[in-house]
C-alpha atoms as a PDB file:
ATOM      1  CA  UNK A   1       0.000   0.000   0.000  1.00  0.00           C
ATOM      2  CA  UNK A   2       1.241   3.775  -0.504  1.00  0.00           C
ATOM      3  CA  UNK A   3       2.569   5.420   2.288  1.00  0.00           C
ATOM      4  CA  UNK A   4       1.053   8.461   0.432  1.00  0.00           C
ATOM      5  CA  UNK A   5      -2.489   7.248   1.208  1.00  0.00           C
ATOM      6  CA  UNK A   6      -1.826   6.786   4.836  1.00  0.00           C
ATOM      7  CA  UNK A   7      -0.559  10.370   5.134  1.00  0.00           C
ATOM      8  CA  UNK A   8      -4.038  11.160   3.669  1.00  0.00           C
ATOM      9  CA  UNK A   9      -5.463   9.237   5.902  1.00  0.00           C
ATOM     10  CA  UNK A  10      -4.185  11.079   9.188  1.00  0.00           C
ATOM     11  CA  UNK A  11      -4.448  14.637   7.474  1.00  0.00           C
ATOM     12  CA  UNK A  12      -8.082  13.801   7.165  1.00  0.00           C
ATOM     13  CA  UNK A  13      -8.706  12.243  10.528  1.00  0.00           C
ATOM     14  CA  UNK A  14      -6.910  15.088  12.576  1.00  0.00           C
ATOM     15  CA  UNK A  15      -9.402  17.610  10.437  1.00  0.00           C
ATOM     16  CA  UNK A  16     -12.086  15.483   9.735  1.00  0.00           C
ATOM     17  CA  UNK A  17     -12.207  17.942   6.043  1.00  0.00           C
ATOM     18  CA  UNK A  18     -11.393  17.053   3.125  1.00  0.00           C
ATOM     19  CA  UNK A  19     -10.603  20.738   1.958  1.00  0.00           C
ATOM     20  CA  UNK A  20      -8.542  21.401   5.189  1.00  0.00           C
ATOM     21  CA  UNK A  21      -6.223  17.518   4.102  1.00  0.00           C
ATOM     22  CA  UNK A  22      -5.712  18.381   0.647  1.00  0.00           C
ATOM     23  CA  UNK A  23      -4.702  22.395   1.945  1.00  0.00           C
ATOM     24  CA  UNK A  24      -2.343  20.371   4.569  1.00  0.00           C
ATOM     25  CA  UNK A  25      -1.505  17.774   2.023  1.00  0.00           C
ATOM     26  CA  UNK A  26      -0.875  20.701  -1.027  1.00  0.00           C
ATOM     27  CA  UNK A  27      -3.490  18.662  -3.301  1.00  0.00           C
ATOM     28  CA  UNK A  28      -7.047  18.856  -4.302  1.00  0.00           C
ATOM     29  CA  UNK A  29      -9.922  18.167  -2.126  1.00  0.00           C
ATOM     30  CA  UNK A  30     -11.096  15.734  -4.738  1.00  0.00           C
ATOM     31  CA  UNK A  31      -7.828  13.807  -4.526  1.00  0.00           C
ATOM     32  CA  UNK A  32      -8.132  13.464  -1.175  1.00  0.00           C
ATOM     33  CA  UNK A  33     -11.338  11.865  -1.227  1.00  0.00           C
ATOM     34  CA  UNK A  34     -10.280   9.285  -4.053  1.00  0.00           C
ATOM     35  CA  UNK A  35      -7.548   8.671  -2.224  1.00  0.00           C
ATOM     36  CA  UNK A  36      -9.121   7.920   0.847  1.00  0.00           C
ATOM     37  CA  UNK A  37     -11.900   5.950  -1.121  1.00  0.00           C
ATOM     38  CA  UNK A  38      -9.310   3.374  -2.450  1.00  0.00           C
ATOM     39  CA  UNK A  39      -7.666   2.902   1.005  1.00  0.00           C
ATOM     40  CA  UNK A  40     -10.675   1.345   2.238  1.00  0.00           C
ATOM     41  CA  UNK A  41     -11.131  -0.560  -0.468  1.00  0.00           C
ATOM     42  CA  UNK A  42      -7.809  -1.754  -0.107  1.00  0.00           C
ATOM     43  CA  UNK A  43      -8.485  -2.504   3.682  1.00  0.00           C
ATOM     44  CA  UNK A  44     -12.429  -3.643   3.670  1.00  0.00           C
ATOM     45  CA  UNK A  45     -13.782  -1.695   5.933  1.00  0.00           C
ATOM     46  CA  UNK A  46     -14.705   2.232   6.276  1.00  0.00           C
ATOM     47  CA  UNK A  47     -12.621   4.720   8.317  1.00  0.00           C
ATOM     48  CA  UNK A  48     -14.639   7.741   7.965  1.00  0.00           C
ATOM     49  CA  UNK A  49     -18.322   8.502   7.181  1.00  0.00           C
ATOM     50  CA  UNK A  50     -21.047  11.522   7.499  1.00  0.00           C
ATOM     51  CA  UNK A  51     -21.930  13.180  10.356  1.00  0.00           C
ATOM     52  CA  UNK A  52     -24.334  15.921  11.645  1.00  0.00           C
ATOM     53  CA  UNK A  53     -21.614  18.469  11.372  1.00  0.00           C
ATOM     54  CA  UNK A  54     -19.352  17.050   8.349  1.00  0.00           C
ATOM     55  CA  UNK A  55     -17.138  14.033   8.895  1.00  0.00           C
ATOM     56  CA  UNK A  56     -16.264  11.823  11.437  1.00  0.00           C
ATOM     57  CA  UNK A  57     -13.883   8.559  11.949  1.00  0.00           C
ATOM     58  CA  UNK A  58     -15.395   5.100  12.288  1.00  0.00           C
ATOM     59  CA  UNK A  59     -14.183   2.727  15.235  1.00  0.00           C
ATOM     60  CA  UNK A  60     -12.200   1.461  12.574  1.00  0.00           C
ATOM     61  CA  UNK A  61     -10.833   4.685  11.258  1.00  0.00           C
ATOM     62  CA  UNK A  62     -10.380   5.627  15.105  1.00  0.00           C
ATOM     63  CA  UNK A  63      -8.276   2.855  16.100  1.00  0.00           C
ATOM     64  CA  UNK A  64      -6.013   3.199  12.511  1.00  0.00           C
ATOM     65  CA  UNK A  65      -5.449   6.927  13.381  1.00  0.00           C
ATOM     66  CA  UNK A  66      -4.227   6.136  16.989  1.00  0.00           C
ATOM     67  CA  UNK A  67      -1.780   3.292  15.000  1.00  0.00           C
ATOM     68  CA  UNK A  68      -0.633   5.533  12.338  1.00  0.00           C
ATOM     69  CA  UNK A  69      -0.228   8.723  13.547  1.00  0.00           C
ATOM     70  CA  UNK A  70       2.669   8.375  16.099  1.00  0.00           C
ATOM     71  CA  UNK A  71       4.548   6.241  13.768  1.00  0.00           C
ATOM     72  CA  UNK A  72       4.281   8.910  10.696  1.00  0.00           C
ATOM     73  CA  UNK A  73       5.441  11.445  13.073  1.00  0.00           C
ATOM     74  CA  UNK A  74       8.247   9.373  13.675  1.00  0.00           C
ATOM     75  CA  UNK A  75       8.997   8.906   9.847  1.00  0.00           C
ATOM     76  CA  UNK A  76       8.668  12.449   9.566  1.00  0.00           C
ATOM     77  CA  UNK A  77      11.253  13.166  12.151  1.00  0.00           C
ATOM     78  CA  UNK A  78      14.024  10.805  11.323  1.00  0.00           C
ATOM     79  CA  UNK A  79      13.819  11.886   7.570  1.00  0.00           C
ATOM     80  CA  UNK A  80      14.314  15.684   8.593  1.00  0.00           C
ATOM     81  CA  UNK A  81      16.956  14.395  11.076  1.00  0.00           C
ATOM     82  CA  UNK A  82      18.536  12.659   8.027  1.00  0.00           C
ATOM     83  CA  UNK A  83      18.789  16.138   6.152  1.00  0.00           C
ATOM     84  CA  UNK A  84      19.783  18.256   8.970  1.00  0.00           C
ATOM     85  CA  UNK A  85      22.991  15.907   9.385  1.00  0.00           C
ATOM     86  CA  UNK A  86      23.221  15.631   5.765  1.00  0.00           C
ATOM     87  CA  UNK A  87      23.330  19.936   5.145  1.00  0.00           C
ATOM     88  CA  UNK A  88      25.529  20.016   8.291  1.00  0.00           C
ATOM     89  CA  UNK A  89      28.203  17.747   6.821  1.00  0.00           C
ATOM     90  CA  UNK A  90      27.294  14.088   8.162  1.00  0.00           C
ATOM     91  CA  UNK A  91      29.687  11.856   9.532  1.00  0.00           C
ATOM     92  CA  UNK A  92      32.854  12.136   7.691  1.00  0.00           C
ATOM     93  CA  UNK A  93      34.491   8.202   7.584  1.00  0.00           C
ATOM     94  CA  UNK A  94      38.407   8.390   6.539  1.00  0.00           C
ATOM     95  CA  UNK A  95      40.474   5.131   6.951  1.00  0.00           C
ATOM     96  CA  UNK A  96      44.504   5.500   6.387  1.00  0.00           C
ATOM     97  CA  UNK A  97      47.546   4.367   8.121  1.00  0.00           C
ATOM     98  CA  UNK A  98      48.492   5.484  11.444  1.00  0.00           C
ATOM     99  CA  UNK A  99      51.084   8.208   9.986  1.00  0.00           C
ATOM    100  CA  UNK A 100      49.061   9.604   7.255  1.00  0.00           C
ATOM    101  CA  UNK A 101      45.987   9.751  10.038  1.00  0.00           C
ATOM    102  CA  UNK A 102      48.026  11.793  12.851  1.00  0.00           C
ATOM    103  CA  UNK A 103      50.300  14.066  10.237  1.00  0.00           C
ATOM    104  CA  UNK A 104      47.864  14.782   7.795  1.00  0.00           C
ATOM    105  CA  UNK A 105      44.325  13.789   8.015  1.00  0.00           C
ATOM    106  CA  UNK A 106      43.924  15.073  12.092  1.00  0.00           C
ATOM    107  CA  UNK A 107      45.177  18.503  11.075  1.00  0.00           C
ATOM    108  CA  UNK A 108      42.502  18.975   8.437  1.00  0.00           C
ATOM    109  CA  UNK A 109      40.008  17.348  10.605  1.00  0.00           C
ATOM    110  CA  UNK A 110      40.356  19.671  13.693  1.00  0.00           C
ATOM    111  CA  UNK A 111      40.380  22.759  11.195  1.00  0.00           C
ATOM    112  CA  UNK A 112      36.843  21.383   9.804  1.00  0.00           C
ATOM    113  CA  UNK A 113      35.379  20.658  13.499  1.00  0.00           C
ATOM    114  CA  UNK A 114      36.166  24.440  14.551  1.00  0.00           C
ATOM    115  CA  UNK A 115      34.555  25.657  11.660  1.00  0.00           C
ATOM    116  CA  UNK A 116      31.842  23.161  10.529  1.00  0.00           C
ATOM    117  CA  UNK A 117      28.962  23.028  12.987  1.00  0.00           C
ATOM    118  CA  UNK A 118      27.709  19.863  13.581  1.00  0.00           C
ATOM    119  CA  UNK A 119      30.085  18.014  11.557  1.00  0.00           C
ATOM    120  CA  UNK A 120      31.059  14.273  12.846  1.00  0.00           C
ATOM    121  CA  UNK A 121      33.702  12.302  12.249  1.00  0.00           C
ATOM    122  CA  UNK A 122      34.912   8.300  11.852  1.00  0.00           C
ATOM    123  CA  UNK A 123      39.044   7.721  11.693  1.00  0.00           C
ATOM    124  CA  UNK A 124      40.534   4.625  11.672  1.00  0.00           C
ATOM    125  CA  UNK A 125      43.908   2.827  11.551  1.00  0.00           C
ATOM    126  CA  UNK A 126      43.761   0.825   8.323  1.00  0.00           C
ATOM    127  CA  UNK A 127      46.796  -0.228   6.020  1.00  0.00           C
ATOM    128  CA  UNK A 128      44.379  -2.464   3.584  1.00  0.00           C
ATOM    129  CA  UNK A 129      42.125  -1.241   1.119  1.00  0.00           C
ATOM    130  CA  UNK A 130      38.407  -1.480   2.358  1.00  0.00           C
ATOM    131  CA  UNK A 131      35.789  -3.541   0.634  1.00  0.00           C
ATOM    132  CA  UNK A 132      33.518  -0.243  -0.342  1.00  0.00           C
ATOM    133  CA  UNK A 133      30.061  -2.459  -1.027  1.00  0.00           C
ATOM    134  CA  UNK A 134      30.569  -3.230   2.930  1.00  0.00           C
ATOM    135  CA  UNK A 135      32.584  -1.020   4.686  1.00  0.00           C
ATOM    136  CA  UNK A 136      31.384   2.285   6.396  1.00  0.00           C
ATOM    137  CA  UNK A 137      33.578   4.207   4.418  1.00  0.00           C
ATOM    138  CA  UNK A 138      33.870   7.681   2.533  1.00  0.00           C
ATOM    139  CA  UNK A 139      37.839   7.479   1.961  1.00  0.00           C
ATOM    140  CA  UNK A 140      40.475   5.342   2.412  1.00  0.00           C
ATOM    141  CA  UNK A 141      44.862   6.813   2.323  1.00  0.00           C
ATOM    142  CA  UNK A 142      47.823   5.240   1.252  1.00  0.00           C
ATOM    143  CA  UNK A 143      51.305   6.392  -0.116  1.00  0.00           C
ATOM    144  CA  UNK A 144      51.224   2.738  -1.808  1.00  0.00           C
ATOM    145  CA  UNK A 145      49.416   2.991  -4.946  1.00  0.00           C
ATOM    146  CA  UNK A 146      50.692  -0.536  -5.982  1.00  0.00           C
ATOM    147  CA  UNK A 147      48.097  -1.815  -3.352  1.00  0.00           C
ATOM    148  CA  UNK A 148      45.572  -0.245  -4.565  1.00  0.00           C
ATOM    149  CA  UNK A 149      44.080  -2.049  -7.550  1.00  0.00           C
ATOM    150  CA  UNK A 150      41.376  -1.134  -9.587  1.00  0.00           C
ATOM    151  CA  UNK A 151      38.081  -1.799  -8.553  1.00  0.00           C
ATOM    152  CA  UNK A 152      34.759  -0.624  -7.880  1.00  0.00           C
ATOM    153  CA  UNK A 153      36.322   2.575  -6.206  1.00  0.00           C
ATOM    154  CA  UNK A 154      38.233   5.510  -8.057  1.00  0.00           C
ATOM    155  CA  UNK A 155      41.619   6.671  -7.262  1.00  0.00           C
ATOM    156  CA  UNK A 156      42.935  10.086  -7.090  1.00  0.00           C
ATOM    157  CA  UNK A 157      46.368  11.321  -6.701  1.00  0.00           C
ATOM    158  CA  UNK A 158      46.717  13.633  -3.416  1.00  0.00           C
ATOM    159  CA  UNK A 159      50.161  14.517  -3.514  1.00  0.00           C
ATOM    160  CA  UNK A 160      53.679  14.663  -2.588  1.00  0.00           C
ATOM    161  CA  UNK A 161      55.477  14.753   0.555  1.00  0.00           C
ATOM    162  CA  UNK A 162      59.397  15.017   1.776  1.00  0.00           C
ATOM    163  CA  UNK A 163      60.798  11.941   2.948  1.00  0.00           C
ATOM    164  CA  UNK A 164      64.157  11.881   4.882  1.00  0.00           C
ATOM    165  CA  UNK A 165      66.244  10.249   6.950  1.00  0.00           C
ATOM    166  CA  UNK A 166      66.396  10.396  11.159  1.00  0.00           C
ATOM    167  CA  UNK A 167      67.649   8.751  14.371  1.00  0.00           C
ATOM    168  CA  UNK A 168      67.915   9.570  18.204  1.00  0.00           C
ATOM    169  CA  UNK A 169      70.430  11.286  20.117  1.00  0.00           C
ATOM    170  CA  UNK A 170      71.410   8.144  21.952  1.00  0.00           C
ATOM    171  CA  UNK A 171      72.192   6.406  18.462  1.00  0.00           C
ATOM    172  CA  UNK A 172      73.957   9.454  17.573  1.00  0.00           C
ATOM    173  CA  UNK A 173      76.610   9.407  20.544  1.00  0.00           C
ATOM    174  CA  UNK A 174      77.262   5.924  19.556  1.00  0.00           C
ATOM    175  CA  UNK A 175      77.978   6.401  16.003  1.00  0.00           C
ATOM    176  CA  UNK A 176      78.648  10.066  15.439  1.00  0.00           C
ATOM    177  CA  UNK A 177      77.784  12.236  13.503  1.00  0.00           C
ATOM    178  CA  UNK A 178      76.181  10.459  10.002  1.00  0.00           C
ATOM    179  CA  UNK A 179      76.363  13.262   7.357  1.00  0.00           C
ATOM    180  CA  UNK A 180      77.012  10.745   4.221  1.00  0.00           C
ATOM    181  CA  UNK A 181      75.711   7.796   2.738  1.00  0.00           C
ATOM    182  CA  UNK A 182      79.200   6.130   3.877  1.00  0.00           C
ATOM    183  CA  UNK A 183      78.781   7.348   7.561  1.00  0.00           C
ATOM    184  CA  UNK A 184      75.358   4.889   7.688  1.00  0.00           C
ATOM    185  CA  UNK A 185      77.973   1.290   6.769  1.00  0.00           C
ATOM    186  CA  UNK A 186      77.414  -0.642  10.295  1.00  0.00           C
ATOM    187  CA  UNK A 187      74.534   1.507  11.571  1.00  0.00           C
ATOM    188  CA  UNK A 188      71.586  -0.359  12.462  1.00  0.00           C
ATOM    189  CA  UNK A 189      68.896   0.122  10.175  1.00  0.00           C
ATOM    190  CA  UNK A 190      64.775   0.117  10.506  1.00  0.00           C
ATOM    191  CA  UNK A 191      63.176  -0.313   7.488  1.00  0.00           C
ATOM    192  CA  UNK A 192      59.365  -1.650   6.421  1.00  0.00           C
ATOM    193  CA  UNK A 193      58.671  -5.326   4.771  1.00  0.00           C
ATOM    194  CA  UNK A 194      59.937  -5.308   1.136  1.00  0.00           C
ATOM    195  CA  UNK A 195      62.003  -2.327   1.762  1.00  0.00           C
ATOM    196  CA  UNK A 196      65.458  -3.343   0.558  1.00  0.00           C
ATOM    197  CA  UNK A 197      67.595  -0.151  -0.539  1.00  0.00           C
ATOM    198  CA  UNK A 198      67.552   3.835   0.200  1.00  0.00           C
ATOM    199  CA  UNK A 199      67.496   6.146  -2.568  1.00  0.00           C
ATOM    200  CA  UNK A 200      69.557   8.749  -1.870  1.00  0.00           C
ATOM    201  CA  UNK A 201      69.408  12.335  -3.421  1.00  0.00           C
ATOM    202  CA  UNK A 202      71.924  15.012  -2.684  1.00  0.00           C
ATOM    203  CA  UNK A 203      69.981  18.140  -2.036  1.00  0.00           C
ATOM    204  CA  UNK A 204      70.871  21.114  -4.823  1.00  0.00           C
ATOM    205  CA  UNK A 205      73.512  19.276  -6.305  1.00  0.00           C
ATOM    206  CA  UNK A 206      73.110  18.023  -9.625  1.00  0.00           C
ATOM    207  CA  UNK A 207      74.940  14.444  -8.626  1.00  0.00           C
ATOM    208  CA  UNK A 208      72.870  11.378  -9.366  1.00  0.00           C
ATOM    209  CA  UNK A 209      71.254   9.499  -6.443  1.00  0.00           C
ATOM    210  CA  UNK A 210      73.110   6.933  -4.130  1.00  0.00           C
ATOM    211  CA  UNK A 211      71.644   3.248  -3.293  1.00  0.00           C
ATOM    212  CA  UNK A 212      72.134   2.413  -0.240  1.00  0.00           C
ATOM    213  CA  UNK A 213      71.695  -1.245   0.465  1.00  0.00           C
ATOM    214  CA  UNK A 214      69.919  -2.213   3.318  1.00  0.00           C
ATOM    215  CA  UNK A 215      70.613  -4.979   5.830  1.00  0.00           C
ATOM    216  CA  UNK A 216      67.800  -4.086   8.602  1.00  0.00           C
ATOM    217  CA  UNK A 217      68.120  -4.817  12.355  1.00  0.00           C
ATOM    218  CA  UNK A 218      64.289  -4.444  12.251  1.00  0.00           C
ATOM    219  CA  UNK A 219      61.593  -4.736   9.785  1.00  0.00           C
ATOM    220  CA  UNK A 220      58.243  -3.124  11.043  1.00  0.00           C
ATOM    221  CA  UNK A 221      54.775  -1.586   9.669  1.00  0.00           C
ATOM    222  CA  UNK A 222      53.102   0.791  10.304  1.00  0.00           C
ATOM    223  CA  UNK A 223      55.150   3.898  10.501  1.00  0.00           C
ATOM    224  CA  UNK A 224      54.903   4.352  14.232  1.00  0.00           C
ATOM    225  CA  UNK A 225      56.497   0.866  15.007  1.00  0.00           C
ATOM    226  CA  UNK A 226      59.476   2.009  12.707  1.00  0.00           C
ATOM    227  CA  UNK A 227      59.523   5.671  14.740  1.00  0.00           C
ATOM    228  CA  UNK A 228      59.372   3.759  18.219  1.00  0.00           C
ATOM    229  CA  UNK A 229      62.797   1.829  17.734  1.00  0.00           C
ATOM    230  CA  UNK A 230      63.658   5.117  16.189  1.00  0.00           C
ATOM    231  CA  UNK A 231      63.565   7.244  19.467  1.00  0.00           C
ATOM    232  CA  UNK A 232      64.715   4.089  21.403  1.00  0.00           C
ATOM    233  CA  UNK A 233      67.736   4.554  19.617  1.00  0.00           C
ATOM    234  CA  UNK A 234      67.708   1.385  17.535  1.00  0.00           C
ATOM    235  CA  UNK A 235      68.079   2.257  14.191  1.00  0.00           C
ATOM    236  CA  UNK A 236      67.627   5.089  11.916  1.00  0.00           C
ATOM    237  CA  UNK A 237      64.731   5.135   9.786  1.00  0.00           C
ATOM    238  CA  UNK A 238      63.239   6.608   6.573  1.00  0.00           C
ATOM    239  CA  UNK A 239      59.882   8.819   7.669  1.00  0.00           C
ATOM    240  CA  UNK A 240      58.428  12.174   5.992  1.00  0.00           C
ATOM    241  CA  UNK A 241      59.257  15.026   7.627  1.00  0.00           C
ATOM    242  CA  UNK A 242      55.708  16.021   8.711  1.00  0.00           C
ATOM    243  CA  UNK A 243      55.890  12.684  10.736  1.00  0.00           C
ATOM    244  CA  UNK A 244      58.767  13.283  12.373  1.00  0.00           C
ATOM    245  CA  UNK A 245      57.883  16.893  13.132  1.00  0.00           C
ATOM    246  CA  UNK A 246      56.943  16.462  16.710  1.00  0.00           C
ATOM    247  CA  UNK A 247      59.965  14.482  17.428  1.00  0.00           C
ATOM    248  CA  UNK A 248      62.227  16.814  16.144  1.00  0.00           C
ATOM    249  CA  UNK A 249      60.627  19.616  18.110  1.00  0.00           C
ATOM    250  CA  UNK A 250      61.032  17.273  21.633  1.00  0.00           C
ATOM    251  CA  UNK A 251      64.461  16.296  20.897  1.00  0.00           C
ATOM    252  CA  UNK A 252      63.371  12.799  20.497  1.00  0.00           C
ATOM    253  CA  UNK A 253      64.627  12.447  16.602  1.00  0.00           C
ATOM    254  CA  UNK A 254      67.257  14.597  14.464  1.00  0.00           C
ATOM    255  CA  UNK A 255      67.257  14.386  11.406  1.00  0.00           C
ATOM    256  CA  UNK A 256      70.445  12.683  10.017  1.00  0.00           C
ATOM    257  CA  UNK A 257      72.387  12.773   6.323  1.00  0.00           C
ATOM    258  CA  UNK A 258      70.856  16.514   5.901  1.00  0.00           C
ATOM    259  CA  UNK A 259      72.013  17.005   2.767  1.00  0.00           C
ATOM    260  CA  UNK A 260      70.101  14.055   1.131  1.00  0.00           C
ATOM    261  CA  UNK A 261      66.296  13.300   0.587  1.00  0.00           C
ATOM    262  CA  UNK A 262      64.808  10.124  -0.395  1.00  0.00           C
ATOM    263  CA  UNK A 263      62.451  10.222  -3.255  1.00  0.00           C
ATOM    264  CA  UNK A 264      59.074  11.598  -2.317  1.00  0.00           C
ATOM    265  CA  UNK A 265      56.307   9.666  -0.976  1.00  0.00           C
ATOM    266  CA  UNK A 266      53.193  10.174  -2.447  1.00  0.00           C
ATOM    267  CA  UNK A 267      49.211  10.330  -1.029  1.00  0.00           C
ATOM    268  CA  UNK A 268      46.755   8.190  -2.844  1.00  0.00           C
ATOM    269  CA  UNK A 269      42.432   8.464  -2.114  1.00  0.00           C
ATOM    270  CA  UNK A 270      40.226   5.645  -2.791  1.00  0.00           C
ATOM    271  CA  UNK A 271      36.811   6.872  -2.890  1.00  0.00           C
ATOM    272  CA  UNK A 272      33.634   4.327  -3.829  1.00  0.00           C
ATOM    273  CA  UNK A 273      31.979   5.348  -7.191  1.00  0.00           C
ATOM    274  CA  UNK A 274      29.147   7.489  -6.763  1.00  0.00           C
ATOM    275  CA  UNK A 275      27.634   9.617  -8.818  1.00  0.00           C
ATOM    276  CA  UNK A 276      27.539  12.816  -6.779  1.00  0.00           C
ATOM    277  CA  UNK A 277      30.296  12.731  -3.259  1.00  0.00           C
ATOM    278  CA  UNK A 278      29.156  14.222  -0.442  1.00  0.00           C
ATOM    279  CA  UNK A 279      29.805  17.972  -0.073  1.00  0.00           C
ATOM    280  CA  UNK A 280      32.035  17.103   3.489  1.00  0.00           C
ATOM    281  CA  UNK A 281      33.743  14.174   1.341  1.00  0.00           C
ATOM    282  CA  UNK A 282      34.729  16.806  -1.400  1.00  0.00           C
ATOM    283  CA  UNK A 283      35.405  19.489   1.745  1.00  0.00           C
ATOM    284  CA  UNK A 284      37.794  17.381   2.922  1.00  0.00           C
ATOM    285  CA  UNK A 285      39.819  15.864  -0.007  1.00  0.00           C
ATOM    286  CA  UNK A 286      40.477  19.849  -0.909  1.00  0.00           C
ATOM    287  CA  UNK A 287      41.697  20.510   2.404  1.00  0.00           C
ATOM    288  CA  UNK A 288      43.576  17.984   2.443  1.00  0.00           C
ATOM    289  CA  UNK A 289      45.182  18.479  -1.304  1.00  0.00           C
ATOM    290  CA  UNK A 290      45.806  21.801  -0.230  1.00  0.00           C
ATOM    291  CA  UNK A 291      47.756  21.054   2.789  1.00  0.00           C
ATOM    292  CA  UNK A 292      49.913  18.795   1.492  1.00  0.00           C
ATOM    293  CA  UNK A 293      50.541  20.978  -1.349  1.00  0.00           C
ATOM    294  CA  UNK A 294      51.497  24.156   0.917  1.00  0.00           C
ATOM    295  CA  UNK A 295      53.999  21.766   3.318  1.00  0.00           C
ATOM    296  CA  UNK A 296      55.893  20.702  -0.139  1.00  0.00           C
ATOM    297  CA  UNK A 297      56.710  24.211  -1.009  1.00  0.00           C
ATOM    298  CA  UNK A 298      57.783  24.722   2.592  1.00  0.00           C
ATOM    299  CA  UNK A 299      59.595  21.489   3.129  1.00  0.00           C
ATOM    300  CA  UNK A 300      61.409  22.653  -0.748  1.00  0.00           C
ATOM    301  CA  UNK A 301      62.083  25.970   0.685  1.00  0.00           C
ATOM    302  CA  UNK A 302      63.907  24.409   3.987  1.00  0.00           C
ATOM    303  CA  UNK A 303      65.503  22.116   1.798  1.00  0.00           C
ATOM    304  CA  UNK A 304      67.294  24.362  -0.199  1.00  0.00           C
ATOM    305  CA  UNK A 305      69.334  25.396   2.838  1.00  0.00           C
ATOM    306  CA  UNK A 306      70.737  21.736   4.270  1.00  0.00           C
ATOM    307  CA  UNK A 307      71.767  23.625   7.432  1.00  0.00           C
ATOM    308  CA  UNK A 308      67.918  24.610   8.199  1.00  0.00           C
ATOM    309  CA  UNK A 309      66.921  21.074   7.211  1.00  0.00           C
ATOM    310  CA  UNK A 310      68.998  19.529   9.643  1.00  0.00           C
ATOM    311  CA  UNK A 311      67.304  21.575  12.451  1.00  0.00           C
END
């Protein structure tokens, strides 16, 4: 049966006037009638007949309002609920690794909360691509596109970061100071599974890259794991400097081999296919675009001055 004619119903019952339903109801008193007509044909009995003074509901008609009307309110109220959080943003559901969720995604995300009223949000630690037919999901992060095959989701290219080389103090008394690829022969190494070599680029000198061969004391993922043994003073390790910021301002991590970068790492989205994204989806993704746009031109400008990128 139509909802429509049950909404009829109720409009008529709480006026007991067909003119007064179809005003309510923005159609024609006629329609209304009809309308009501075929829902008791539908249901075999007669919810409202003639009275003395117009209309009035039959014990039948009586008991369906007292059914139907609470629950129609109820519809009512969840749909507008549904737009309200809709227009105010909805819940925002990002999945990305721990690093790319605490150096890139939670700065975006606090921005948005201060300025976006009612705006909620669902992170979560994921390194695997999510199944988008089940998974709550609006967006899923990586920096390894060769993980991310095609599918029945659409990839965009975020952009680039800095990626660089660091240790703690500790490992630094030990070993001294490790300004060259030759300083890092017998220094314990942390790199992730698969990783076999650094790349290493001499910053604003046009001399082709170094390899670096890698023979690691211990091979972790995600990121943090790595940056633990890091500041433990077990190994240097290859992390983007955004990353590592909050360790270098602590003291925890300095950055090591200053006058190299490794090639950059780049930011990947995986977004389901959908006609139309969600206005917070696309609010987000341009936040984030630009943020990682504005910290590579800072990270090149810091970088052109080895002495301020060892800092």
């Amino acid at each position: 049966m139509s909802r429509s004619e049950y909404s009829v119903f109720v409009a008529v019952a709480d006026s007991l006037n067909y003119t007064h339903a179809g005003k309510r109801l923005g159609i024609h008193a006629s329609s209304v009638s009809r309308s009501l007509e075929r829902l008791e044909d539908r249901l075999g009995v007669a919810l409202i007949e003639p009275a003395s003074e117009g209309l009035r509901l039959t014990e039948a008609g009586e008991r369906l309002s007292h059914f139907l009307t609470p629950l129609l309110d109820t519809l009512e109220e969840g749909v507008r609920a549904i737009c309200r959080e809709e227009q105010n943003g909805g819940v925002l559901r990002v999945l990305a690794p721990p690093e790319i969720l605490t150096g890139w995604v939670n700065p975006v995300i606090r921005a948005m909360l201060q300025e976006t009223s009612g705006l909620k949000v669902s992170l979560e630690a994921s390194v695997g691509l999510p199944d988008f037919r089940r998974a709550e999901a609006d967006i899923f992060l990586s920096h390894r596109r060769e993980e991310m095959q095609e599918g029945a989701y659409r990839i965009r290219r975020i952009g680039s970061y800095e990626v660089g080389l660091f240790a703690a103090p500790s490992l630094l008394e030990r070993t001294g100071p490790l300004l060259s690829p030759d300083d890092l022969h017998g220094v314990p190494c942390l790199a992730r599974p698969g990783e076999t070599q650094w790349m290493l680029c001499p910053i604003g000198d046009d001399i082709a890259p170094t390899s670096f061969a890698l023979e690691a004391s211990v091979v972790a993922t995600p990121a943090p794991v790595r940056l633990d043994f890091a500041c433990a003073g077990s190994g240097v390790t290859a992390a983007s400097l955004e990353t590592c910021a909050p360790f270098l301002a602590s003291g925890a991590l300095e950055r090591v081999l200053p006058g190299y970068r490794l090639p950059p790492g780049v930011i990947y989205a995986a977004q389901p296919e959908r006609h139309q994204p969600r206005r917070v989806v696309a609010e987000f993704l341009s936040r984030l675009v630009e943020r990682v746009r504005q910290n590579g031109a800072k990270q090149r400008e810091i970088s052109a001055n080895p002495e301020d990128a060892a800092r």
